[in-house]
N, C-alpha and C. Protein backbone atom coordinates (compact mmCIF):
# COMPACT_ATOMS: atom_id res chain seq x y z
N UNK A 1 49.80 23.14 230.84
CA UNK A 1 48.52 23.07 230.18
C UNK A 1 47.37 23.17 231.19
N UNK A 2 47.46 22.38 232.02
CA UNK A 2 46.75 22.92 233.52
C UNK A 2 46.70 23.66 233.83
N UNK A 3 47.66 24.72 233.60
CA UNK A 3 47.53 26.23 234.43
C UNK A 3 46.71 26.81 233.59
N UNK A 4 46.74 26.78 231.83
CA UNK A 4 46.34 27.43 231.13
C UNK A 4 44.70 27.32 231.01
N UNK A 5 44.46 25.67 231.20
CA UNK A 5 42.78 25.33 231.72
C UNK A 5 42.45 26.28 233.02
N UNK A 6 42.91 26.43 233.68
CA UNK A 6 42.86 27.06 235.06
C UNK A 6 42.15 28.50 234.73
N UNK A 7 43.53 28.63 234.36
CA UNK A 7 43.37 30.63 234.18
C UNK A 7 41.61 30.66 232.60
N UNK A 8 42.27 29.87 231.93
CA UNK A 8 41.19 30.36 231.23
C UNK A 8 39.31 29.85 231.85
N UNK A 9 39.14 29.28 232.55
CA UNK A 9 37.92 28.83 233.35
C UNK A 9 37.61 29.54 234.03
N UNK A 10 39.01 30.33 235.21
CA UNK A 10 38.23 31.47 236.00
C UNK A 10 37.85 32.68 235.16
N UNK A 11 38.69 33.00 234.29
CA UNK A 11 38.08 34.16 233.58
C UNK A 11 36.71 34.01 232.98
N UNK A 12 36.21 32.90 232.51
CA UNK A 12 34.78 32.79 232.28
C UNK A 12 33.99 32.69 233.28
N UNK A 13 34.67 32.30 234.61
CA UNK A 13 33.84 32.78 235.51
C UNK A 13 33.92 33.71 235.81
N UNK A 14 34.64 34.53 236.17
CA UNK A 14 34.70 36.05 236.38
C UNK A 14 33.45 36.64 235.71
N UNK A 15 33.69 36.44 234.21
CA UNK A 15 32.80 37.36 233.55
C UNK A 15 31.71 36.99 233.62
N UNK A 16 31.22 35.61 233.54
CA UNK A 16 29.93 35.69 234.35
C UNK A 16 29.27 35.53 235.39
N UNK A 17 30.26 35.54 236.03
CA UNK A 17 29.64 36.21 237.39
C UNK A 17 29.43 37.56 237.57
N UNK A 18 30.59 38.91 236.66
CA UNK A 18 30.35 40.14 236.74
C UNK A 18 28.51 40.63 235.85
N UNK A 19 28.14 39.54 235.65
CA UNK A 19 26.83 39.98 234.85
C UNK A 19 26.15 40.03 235.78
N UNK A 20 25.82 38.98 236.81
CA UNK A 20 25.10 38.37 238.05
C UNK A 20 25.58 39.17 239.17
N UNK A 21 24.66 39.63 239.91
CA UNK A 21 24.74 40.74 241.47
C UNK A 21 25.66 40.06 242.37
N UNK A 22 25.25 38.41 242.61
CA UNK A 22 26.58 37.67 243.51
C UNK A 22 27.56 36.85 242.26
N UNK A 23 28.83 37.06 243.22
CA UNK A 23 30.01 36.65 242.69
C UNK A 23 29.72 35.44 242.73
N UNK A 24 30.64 34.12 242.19
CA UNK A 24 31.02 32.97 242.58
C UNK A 24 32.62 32.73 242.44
N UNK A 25 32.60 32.12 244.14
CA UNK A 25 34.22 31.98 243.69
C UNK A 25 34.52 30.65 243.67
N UNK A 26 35.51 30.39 242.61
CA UNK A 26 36.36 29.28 242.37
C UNK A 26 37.49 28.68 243.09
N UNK A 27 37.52 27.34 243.45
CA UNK A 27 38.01 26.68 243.67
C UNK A 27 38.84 25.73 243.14
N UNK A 28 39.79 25.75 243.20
CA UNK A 28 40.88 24.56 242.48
C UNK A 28 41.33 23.50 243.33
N UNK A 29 41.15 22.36 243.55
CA UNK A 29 42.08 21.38 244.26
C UNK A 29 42.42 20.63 243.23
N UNK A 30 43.70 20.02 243.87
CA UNK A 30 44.49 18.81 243.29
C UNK A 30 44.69 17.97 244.15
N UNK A 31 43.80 16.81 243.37
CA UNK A 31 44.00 15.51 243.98
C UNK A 31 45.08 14.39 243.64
N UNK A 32 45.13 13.13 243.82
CA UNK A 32 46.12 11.94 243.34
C UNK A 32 45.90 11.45 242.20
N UNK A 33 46.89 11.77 241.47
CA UNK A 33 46.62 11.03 239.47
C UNK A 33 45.51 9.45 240.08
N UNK A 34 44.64 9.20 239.04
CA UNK A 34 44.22 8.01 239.08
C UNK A 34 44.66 7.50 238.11
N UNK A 35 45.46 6.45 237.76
CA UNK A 35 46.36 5.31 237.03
C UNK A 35 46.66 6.32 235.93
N UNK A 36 47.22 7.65 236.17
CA UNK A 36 47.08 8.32 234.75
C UNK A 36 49.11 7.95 234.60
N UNK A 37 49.76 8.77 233.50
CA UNK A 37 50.74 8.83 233.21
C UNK A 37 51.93 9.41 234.44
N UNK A 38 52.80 9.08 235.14
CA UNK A 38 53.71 9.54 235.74
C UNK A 38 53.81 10.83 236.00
N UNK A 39 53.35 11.92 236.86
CA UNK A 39 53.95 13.19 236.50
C UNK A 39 53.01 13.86 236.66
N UNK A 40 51.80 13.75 235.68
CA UNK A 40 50.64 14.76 235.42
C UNK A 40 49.89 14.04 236.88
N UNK A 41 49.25 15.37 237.14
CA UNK A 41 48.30 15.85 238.22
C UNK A 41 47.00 15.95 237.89
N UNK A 42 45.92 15.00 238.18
CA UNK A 42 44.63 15.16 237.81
C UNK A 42 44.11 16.86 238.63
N UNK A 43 43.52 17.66 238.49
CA UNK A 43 42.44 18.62 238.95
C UNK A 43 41.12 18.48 238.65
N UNK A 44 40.54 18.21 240.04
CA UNK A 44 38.97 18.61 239.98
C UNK A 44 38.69 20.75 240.12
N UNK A 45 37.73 20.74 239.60
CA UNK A 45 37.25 22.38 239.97
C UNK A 45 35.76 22.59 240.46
N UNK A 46 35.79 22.76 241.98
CA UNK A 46 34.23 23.01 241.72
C UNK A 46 33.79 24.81 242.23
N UNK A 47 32.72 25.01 241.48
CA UNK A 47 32.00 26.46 242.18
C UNK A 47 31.48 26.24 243.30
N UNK A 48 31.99 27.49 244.04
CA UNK A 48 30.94 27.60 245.94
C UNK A 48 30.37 28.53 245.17
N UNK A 49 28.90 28.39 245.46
CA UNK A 49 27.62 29.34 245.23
C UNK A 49 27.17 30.12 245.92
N UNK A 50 26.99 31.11 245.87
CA UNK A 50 26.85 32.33 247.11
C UNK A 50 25.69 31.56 247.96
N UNK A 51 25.70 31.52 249.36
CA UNK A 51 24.24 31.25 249.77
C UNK A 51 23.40 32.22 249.79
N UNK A 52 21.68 31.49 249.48
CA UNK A 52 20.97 32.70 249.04
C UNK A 52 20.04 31.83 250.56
N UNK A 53 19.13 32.87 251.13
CA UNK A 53 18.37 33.13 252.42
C UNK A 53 16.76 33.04 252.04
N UNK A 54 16.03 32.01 251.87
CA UNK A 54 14.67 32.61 251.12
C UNK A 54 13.70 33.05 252.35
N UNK A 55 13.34 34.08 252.41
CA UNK A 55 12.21 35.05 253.15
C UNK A 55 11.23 34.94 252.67
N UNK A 56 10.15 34.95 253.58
CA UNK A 56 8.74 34.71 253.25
C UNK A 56 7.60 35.97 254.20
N UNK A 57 7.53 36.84 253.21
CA UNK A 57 6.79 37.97 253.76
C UNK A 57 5.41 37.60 254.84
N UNK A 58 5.63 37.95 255.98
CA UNK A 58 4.77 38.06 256.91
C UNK A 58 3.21 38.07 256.79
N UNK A 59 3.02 39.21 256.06
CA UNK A 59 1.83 40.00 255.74
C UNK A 59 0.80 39.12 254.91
N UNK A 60 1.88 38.75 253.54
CA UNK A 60 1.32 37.81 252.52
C UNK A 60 0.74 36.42 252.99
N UNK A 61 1.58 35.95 253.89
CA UNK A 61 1.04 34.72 254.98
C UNK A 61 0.16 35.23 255.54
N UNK A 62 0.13 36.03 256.26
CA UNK A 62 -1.44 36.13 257.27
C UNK A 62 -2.28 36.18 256.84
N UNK A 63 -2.59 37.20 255.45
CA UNK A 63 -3.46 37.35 254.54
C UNK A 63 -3.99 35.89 254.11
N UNK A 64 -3.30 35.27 253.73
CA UNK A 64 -3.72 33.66 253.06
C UNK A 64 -4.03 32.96 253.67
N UNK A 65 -3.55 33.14 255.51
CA UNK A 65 -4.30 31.99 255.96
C UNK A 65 -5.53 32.59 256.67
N UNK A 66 -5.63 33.91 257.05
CA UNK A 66 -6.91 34.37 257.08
C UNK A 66 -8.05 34.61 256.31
N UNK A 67 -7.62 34.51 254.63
CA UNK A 67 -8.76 33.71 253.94
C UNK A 67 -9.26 32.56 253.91
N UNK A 68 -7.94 31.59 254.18
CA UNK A 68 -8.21 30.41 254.09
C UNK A 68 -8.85 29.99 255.16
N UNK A 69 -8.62 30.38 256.56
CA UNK A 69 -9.83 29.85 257.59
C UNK A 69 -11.35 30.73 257.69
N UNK A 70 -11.60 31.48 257.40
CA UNK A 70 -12.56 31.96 256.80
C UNK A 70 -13.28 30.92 255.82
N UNK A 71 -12.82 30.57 254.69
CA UNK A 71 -13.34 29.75 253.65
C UNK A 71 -13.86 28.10 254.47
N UNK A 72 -12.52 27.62 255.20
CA UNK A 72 -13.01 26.63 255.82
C UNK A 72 -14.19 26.73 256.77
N UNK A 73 -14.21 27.80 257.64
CA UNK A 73 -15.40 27.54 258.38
C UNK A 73 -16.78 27.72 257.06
N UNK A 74 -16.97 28.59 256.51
CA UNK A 74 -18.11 28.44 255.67
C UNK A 74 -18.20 27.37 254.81
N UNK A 75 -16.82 26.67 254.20
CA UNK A 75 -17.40 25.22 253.48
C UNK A 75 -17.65 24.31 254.97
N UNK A 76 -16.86 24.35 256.47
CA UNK A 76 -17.91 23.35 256.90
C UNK A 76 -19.19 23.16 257.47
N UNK A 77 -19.47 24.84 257.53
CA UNK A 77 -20.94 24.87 258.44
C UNK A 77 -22.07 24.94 256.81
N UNK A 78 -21.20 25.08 255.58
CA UNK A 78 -22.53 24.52 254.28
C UNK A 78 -22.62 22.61 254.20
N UNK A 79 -21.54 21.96 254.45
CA UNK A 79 -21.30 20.72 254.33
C UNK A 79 -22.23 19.91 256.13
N UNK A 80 -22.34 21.08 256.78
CA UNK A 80 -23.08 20.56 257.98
C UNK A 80 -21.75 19.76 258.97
N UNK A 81 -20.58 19.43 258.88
CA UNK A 81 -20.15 18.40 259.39
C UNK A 81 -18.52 19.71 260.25
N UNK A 82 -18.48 19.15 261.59
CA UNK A 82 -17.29 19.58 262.44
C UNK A 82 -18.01 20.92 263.15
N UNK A 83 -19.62 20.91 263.54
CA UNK A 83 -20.16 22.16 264.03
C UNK A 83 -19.59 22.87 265.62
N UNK A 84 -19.04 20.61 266.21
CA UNK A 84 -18.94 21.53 267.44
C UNK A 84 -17.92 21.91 267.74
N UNK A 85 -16.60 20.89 266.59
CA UNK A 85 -15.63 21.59 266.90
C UNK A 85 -15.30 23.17 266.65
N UNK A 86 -15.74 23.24 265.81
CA UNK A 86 -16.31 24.81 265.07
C UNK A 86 -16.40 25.69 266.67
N UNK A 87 -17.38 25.07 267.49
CA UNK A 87 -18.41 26.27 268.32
C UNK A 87 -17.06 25.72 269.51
N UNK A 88 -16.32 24.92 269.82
CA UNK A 88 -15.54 24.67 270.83
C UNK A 88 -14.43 25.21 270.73
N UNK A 89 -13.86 25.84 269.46
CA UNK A 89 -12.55 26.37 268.72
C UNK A 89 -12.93 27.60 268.93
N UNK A 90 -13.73 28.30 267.82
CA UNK A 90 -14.11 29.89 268.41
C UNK A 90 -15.73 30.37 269.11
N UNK A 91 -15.04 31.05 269.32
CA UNK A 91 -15.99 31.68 270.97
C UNK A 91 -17.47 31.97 270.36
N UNK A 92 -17.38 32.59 269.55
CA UNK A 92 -18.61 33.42 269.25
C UNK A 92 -19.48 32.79 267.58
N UNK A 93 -19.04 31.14 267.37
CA UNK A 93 -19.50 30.69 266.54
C UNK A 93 -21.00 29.76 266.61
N UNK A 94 -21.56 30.02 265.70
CA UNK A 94 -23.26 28.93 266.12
C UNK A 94 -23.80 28.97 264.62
N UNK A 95 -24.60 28.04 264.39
CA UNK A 95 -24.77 27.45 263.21
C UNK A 95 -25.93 28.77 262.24
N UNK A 96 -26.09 29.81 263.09
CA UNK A 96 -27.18 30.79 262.42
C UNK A 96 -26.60 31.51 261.25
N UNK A 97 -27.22 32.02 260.67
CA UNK A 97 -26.23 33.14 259.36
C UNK A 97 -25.68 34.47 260.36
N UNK A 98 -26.33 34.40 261.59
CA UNK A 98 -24.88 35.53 262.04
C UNK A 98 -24.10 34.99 262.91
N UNK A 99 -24.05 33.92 263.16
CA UNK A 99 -23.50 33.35 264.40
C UNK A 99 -22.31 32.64 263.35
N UNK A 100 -22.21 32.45 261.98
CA UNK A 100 -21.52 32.22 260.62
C UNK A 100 -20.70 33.59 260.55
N UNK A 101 -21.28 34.39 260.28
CA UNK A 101 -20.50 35.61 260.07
C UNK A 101 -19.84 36.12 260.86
N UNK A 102 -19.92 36.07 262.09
CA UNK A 102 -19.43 36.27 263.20
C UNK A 102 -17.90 35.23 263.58
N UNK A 103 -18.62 33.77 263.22
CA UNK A 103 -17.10 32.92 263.69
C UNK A 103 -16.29 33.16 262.12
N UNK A 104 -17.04 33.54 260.98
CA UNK A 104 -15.89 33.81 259.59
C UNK A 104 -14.70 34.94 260.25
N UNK A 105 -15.91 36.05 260.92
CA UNK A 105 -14.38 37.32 261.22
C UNK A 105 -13.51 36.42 262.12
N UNK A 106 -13.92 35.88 263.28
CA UNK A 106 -13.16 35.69 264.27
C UNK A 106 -11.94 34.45 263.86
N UNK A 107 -12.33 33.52 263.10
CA UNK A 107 -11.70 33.10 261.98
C UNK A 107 -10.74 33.61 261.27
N UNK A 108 -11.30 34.44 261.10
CA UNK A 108 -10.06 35.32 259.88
C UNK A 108 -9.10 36.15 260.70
N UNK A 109 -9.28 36.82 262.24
CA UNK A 109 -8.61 37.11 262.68
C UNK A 109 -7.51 36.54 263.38
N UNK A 110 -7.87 35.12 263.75
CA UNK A 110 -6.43 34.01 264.28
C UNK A 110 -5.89 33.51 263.39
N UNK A 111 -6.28 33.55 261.83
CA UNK A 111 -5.67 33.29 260.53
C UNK A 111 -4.63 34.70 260.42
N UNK A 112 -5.13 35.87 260.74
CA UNK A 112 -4.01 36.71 260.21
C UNK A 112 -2.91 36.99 261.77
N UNK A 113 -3.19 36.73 262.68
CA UNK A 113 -2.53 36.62 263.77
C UNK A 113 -1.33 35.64 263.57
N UNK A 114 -1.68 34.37 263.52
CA UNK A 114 -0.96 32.79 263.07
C UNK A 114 -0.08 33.11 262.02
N UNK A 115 -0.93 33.78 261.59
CA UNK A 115 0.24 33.43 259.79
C UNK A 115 1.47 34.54 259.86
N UNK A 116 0.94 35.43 260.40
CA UNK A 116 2.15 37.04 260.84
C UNK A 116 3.01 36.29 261.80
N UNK A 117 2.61 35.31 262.71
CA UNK A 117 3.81 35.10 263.90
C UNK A 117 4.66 34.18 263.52
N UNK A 118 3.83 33.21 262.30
CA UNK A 118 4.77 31.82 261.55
C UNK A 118 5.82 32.73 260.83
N UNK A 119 4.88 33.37 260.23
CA UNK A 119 5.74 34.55 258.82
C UNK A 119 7.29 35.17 259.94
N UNK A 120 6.80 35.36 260.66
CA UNK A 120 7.61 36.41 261.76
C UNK A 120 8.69 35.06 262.01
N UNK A 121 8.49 34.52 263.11
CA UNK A 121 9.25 33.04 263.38
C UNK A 121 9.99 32.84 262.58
N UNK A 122 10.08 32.29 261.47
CA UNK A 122 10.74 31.93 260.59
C UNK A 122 11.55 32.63 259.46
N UNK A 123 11.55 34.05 259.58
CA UNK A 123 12.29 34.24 258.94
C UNK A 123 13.51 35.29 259.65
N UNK A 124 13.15 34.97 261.18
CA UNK A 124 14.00 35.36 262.35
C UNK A 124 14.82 34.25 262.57
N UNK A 125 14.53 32.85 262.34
CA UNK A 125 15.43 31.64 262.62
C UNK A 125 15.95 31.02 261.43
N UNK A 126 15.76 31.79 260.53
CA UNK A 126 16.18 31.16 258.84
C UNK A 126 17.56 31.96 258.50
């Protein structure tokens, strides 16, 4: 009767796994009856799941954090507050409307630098 649980479980896995791009394969062990009847053999069954790898596009990161430091320097030089870390961080920043526009690019360019090398990094060591 075990065998027949057996065989009929992988075949439902089979078939659905043939729907799905990765397989899963089945596993059968037999462990020690627990206080059961003389004879019969308890079985556990479990699925190994294909491992899946999650990647995180480079590009899409740099992009986001080069908006996002962009945005930060202009909410903090409107909020008035972190000017000098502002002017001590990038080179060509000062509290004027071009000396703003100026640290937004330069801003946005170590945002898309950073985020391409994290993006990069990590999905070379993942």
């Amino acid at each position: 009767m075990v065998k027949k649980k057996l065989r009929s479980i992988r075949t439902i896995v089979k078939k659905a796994s043939a729907k799905r791009s990765a397989p899963k394969q089945v596993v059968a062990k037999r462990s020690a009856p627990k206080r059961k009847a003389p004879g019969k053999k308890a079985t556990t069954i479990s699925i190994a799941a294909p491992k899946v790898r999650s990647r995180i596009s480079p590009y899409s990161l740099a992009y986001s954090l080069g908006i996002l430091n962009a945005l930060c320097v202009l909410a903090m030089t409107g909020l008035g507050k972190g000017q000098e870390v502002l002017s001590s961080m990038l080179f060509s920043y000062s509290t004027s409307l071009q000396g703003l526009i100026v640290g937004m690019i330069e801003a946005t360019i170590w945002g898309l630098v950073g985020g391409f090398v994290i993006g990069w990094l990590y999905n070379k060591f993942n």
